[in-house]
N, C-alpha and C. Protein backbone atom coordinates (compact mmCIF):
# COMPACT_ATOMS: atom_id res chain seq x y z
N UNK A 1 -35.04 1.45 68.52
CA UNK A 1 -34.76 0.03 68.37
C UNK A 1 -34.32 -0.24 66.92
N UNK A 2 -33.29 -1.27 66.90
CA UNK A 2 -32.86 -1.60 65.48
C UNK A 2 -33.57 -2.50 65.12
N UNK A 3 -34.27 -2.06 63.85
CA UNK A 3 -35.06 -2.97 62.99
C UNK A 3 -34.24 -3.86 61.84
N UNK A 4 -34.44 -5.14 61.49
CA UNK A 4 -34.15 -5.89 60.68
C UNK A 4 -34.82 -6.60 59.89
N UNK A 5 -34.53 -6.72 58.51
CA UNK A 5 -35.34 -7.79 57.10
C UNK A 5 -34.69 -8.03 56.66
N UNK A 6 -34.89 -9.22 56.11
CA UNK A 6 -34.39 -9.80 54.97
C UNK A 6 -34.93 -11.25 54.66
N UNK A 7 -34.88 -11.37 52.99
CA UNK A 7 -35.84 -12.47 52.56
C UNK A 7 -34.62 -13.69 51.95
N UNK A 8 -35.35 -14.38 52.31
CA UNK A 8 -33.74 -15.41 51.70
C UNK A 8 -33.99 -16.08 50.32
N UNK A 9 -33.99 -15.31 49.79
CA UNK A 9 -33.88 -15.77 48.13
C UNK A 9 -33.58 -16.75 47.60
N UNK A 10 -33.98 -17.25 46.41
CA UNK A 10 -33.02 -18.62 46.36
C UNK A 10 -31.74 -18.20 44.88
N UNK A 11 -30.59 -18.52 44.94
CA UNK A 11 -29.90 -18.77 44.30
C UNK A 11 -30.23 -18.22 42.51
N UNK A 12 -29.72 -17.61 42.37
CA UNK A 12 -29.82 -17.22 40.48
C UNK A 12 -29.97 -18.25 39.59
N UNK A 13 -28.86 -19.50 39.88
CA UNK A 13 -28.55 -20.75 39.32
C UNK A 13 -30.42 -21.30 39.15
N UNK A 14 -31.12 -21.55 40.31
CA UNK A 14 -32.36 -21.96 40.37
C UNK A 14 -33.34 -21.73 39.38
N UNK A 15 -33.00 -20.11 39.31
CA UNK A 15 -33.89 -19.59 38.07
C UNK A 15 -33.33 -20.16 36.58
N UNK A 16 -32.00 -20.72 36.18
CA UNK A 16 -31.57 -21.34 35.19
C UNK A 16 -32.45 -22.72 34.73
N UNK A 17 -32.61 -23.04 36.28
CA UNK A 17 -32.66 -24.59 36.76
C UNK A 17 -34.62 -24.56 36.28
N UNK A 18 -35.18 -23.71 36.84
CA UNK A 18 -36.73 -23.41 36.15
C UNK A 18 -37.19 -23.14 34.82
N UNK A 19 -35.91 -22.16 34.36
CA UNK A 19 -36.25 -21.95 32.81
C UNK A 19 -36.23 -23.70 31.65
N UNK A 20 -34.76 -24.14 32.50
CA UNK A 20 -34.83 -25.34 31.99
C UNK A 20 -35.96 -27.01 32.03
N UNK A 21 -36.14 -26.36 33.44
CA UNK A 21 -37.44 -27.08 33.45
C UNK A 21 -38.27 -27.05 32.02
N UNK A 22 -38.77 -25.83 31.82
CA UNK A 22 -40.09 -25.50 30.56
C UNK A 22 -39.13 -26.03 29.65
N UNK A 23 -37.92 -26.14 28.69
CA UNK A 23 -37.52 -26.22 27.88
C UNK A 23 -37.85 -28.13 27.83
N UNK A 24 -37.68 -28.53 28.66
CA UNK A 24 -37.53 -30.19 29.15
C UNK A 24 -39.13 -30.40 28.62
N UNK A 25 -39.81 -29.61 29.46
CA UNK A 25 -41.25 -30.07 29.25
C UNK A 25 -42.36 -29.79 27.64
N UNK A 26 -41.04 -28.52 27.23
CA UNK A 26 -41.44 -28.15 25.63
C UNK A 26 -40.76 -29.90 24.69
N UNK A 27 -39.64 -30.14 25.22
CA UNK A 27 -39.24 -31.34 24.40
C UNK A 27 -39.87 -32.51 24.42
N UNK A 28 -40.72 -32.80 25.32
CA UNK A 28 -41.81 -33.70 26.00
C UNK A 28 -42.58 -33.76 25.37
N UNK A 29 -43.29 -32.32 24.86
CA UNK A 29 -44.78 -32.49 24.03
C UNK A 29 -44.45 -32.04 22.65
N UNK A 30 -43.10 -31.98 22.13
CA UNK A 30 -42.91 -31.76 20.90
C UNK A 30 -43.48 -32.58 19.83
N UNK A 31 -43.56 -34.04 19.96
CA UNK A 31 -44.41 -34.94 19.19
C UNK A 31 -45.89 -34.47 18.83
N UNK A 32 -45.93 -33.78 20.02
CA UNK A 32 -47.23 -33.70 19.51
C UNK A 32 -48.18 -32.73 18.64
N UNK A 33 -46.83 -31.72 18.49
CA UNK A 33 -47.03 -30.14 17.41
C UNK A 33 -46.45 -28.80 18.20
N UNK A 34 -46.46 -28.07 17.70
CA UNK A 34 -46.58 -26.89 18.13
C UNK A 34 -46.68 -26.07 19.16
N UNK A 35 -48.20 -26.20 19.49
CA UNK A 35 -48.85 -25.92 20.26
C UNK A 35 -48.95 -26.25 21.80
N UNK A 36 -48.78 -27.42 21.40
CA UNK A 36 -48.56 -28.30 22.55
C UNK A 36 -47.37 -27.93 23.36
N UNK A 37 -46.17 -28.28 22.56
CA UNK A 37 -44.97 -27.86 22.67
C UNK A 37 -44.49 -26.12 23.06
N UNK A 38 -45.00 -25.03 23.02
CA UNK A 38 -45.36 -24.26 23.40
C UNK A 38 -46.14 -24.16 24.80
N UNK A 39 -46.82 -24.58 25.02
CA UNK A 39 -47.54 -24.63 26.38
C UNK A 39 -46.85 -25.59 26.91
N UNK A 40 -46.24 -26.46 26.95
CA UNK A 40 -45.45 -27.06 27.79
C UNK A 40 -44.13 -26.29 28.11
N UNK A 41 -43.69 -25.69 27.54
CA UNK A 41 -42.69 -24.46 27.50
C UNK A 41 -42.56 -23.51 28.27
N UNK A 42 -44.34 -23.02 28.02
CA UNK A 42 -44.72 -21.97 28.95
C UNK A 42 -45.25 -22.42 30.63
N UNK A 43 -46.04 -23.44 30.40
CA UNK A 43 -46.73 -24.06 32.03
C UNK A 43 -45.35 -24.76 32.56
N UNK A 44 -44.43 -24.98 32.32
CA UNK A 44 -43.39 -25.71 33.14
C UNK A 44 -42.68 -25.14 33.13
N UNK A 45 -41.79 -23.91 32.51
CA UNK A 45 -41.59 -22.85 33.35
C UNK A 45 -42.10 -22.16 34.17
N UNK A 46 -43.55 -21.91 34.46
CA UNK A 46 -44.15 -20.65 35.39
C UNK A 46 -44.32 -21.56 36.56
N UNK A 47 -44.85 -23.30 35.76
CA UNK A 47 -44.48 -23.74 37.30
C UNK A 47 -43.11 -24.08 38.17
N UNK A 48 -42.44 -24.21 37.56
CA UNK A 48 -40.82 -24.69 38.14
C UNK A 48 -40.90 -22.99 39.21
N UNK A 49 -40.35 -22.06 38.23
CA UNK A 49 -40.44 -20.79 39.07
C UNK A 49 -41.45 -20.32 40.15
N UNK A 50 -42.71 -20.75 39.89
CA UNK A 50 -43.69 -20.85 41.40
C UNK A 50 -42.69 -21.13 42.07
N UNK A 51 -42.73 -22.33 42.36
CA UNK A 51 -41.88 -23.61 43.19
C UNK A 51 -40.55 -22.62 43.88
N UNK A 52 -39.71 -21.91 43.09
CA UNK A 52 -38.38 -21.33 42.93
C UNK A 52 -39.19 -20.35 43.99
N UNK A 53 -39.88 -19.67 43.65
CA UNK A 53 -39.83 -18.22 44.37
C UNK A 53 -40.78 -18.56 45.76
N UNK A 54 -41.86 -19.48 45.66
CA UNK A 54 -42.20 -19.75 47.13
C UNK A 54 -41.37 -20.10 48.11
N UNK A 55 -40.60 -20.87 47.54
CA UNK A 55 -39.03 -21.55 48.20
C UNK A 55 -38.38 -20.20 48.81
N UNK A 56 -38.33 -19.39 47.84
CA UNK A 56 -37.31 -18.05 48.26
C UNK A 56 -38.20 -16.89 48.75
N UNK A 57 -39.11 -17.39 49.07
CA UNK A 57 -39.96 -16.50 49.94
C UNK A 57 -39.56 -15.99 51.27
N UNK A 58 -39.34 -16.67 52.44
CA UNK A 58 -39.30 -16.59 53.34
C UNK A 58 -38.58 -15.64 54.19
N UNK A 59 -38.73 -15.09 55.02
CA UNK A 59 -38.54 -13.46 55.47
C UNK A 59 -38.30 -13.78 57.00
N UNK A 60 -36.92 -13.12 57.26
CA UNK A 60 -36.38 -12.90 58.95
C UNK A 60 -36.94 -11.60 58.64
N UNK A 61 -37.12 -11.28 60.22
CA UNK A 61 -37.73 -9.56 60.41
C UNK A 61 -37.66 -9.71 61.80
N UNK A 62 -37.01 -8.16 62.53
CA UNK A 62 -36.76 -8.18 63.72
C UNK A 62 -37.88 -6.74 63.76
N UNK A 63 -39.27 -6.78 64.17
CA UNK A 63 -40.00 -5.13 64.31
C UNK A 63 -40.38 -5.59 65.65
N UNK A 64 -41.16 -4.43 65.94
CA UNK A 64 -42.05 -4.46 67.12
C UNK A 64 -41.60 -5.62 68.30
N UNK A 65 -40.71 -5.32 68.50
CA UNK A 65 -40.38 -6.19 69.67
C UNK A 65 -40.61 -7.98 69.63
N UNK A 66 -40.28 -8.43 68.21
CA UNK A 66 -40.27 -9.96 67.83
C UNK A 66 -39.92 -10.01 66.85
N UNK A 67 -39.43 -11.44 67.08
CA UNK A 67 -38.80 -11.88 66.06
C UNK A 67 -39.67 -12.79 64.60
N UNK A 68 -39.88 -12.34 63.94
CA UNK A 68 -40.71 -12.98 63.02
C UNK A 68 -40.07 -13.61 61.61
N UNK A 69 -39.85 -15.11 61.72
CA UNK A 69 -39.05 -16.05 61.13
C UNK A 69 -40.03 -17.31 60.20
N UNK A 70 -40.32 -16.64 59.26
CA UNK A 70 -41.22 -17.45 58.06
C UNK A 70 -42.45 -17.32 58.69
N UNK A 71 -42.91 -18.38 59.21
CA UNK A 71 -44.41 -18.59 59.77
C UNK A 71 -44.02 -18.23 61.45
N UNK A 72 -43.23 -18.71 62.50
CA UNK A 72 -43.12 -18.45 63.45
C UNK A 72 -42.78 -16.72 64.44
N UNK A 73 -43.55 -16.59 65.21
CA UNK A 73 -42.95 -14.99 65.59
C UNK A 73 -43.12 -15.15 67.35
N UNK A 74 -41.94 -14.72 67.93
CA UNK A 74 -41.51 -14.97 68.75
C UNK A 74 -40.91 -13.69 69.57
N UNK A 75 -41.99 -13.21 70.65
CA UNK A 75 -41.62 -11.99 71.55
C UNK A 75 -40.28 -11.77 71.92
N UNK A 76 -39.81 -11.07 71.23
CA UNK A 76 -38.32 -10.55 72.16
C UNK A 76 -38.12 -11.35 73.75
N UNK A 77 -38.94 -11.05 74.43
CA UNK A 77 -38.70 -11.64 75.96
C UNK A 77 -38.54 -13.01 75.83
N UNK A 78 -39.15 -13.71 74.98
CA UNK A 78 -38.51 -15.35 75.27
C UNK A 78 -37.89 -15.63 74.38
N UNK A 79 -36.59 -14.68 73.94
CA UNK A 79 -35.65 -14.71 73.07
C UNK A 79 -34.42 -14.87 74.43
N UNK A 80 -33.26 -15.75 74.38
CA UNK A 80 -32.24 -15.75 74.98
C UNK A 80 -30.85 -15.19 73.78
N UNK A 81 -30.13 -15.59 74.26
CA UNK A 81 -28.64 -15.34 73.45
C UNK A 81 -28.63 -15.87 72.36
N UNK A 82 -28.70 -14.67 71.03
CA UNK A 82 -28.15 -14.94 69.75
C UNK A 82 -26.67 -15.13 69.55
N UNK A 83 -26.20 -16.38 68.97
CA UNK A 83 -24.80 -16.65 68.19
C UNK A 83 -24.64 -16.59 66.59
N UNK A 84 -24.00 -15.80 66.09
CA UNK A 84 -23.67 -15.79 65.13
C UNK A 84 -22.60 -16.94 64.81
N UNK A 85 -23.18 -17.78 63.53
CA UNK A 85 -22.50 -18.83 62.88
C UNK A 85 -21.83 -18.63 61.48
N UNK A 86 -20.33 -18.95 61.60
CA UNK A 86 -20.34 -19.25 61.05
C UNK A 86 -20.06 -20.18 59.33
N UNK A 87 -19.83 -21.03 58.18
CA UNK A 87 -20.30 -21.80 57.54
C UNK A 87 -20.04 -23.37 58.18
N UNK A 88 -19.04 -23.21 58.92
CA UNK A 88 -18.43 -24.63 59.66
C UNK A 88 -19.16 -24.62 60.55
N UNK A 89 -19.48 -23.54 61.67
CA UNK A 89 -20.32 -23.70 63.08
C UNK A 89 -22.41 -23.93 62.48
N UNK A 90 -22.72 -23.23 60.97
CA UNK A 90 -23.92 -23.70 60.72
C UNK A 90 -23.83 -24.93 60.31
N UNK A 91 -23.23 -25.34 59.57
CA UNK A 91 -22.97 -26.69 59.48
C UNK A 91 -23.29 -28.21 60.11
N UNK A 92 -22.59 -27.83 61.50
CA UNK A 92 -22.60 -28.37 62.22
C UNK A 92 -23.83 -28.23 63.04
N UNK A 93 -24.34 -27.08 63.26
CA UNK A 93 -25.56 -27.03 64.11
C UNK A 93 -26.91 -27.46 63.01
N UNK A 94 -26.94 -27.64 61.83
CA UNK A 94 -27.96 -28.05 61.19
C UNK A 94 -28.00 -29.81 60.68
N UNK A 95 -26.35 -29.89 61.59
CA UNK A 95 -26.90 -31.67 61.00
C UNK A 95 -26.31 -32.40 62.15
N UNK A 96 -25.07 -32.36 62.85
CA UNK A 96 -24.97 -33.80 64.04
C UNK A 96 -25.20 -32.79 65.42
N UNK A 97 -25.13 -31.44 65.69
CA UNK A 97 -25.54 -30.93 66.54
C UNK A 97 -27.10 -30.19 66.90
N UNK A 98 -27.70 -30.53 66.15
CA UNK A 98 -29.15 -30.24 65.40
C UNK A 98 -30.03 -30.66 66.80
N UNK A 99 -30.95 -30.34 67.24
CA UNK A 99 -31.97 -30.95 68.20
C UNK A 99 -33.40 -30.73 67.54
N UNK A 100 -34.14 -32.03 67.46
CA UNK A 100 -35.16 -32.10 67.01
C UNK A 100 -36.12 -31.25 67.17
N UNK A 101 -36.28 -30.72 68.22
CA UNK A 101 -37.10 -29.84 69.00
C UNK A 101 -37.08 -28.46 68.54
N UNK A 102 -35.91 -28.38 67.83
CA UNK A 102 -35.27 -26.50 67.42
C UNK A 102 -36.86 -26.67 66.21
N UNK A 103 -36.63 -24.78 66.27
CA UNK A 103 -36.87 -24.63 65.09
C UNK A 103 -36.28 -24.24 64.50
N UNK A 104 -36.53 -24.37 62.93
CA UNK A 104 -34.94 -24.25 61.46
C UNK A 104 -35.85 -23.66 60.54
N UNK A 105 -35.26 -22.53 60.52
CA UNK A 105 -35.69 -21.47 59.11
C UNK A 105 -34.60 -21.84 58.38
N UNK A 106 -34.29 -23.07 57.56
CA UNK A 106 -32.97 -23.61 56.99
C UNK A 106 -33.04 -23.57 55.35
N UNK A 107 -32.13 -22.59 55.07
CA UNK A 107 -32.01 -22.79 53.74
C UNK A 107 -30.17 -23.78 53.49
N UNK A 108 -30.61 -24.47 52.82
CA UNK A 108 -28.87 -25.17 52.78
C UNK A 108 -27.90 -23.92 51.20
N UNK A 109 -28.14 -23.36 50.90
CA UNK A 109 -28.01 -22.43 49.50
C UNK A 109 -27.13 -21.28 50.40
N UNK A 110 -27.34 -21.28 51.67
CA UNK A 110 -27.00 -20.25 52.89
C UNK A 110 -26.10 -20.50 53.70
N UNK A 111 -24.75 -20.18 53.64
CA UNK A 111 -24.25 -20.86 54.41
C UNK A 111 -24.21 -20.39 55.97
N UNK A 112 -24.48 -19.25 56.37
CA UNK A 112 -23.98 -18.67 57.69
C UNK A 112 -25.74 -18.89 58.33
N UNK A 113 -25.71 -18.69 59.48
CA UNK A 113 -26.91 -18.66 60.10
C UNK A 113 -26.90 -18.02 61.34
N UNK A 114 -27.85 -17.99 61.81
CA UNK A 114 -27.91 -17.63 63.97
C UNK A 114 -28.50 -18.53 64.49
N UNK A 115 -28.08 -18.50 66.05
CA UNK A 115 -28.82 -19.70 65.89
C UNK A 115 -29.21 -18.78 67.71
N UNK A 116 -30.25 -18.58 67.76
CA UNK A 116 -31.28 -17.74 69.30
C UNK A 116 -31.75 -18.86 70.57
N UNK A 117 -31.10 -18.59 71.61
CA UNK A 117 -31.90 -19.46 72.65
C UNK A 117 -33.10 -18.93 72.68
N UNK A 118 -34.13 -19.85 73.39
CA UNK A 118 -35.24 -20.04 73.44
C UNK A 118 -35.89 -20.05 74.73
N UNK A 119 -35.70 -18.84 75.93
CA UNK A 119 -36.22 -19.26 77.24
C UNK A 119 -37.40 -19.06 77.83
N UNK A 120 -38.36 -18.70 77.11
CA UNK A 120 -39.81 -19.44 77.13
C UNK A 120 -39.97 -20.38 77.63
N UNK A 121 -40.53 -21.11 79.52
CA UNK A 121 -40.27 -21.91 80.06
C UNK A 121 -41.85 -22.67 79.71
N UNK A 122 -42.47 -22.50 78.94
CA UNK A 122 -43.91 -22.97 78.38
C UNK A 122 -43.07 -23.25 77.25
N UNK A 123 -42.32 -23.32 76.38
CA UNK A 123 -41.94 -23.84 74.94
C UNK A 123 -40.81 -24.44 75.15
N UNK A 124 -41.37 -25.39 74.55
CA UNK A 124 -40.32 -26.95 74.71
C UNK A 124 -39.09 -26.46 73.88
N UNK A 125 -39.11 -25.59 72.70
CA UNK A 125 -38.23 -25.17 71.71
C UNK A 125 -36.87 -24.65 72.37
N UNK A 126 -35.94 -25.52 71.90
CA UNK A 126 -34.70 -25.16 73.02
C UNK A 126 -34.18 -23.82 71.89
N UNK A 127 -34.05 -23.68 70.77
CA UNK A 127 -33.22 -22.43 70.16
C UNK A 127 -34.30 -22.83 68.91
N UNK A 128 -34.12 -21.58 67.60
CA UNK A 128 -34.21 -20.89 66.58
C UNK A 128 -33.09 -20.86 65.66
N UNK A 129 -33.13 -21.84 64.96
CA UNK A 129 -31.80 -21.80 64.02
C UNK A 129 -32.65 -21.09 62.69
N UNK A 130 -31.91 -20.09 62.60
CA UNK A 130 -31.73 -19.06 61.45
C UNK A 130 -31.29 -18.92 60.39
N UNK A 131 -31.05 -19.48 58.75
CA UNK A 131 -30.27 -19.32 58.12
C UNK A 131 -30.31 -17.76 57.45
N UNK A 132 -29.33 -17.29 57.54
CA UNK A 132 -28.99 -15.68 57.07
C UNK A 132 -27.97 -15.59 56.48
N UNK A 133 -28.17 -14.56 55.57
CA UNK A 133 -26.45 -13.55 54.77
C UNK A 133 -26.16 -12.98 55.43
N UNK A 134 -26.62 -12.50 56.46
CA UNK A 134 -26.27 -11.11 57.61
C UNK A 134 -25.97 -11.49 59.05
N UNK A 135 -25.24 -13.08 59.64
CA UNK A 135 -25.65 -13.16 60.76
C UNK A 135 -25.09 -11.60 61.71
N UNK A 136 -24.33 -11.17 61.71
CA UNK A 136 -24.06 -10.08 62.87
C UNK A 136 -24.80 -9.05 62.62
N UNK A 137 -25.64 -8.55 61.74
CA UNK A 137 -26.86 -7.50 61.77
C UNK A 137 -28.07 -8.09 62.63
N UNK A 138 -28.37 -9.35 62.21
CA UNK A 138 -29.04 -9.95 62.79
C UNK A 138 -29.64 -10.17 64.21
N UNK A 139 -27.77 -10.26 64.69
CA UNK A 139 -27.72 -11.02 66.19
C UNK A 139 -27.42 -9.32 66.74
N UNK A 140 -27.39 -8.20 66.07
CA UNK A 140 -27.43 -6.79 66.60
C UNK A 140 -29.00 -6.50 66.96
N UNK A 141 -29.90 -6.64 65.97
CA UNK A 141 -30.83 -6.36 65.53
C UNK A 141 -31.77 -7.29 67.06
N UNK A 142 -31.31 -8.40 67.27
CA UNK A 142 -32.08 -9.12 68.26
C UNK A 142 -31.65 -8.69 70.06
N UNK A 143 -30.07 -8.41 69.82
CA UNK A 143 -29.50 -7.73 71.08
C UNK A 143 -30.68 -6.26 71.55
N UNK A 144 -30.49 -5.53 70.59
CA UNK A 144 -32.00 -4.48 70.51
C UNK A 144 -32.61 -4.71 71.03
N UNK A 145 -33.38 -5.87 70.24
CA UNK A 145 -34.61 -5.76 70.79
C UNK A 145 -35.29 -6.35 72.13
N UNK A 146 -34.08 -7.62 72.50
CA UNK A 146 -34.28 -7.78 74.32
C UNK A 146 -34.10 -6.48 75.07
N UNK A 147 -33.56 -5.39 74.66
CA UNK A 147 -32.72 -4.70 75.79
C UNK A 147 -34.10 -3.62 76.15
């Protein structure tokens, strides 16, 4: 069986966007010395980047016969037909073709996605929208693992 990972990172720019955070928060407590100004430097960068990398945490993985998508994991068997999207067709499926009911591993930083029916006749969840760099490894990786 073809196995699949991958973590969806966030953007390089972000980590700019965190460092600058601490610099913002060093200019904040500069009045007040040094010290201050220093630890604001340091605690608002490590926190901006928390923030950054929990964000870019999140992990598709196709093992053991499921699909395991951030917090959700979902048996191969009540997996239907993966479509590979994609930036115009994710697009569209993450905002006027969207159903409330889906679930969305959605990063917007991402443009391509998959998007998996859902035929689990106990789960209301009509599909699995996926945001990925890889949709056709992906939608290989899930063909697998129904078969």
């Amino acid at each position: 069986m073809q196995s699949y990972e991958e973590r969806l990172t966030a953007p390089r720019s972000w980590w700019l966007i965190a460092a600058l955070t601490g610099v913002a928060c060093a200019l904040m407590l500069l009045p007040l010395g040094t010290l201050p100004m220093l630890g604001g430097l340091i605690g608002g960068a490590a926190l901006a980047a928390v923030g950054v990398s929990t964000y870019g945490s999140a992990r598709i993985r196709v093992v053991g016969g499921a699909l395991i998508a951030g917090d959700a994991k979902i048996p191969a068997t009540a997996l239907g037909e993966a479509h590979a999207l994609d930036a115009d067709e994710a697009l569209a499926w993450r905002t006027h073709k969207a159903d409330a009911r889906a679930f969305m591993l959605l990063r917007g930083y991402i443009r391509t996605a998959v998007r998996v029916e859902i035929t689990d006749p106990q789960d209301p969840t009509p599909y699995a929208y996926l945001s990925t760099r890889e949709p056709e490894r992906l939608v290989a990786a899930l063909a697998a693992a129904r078969a």
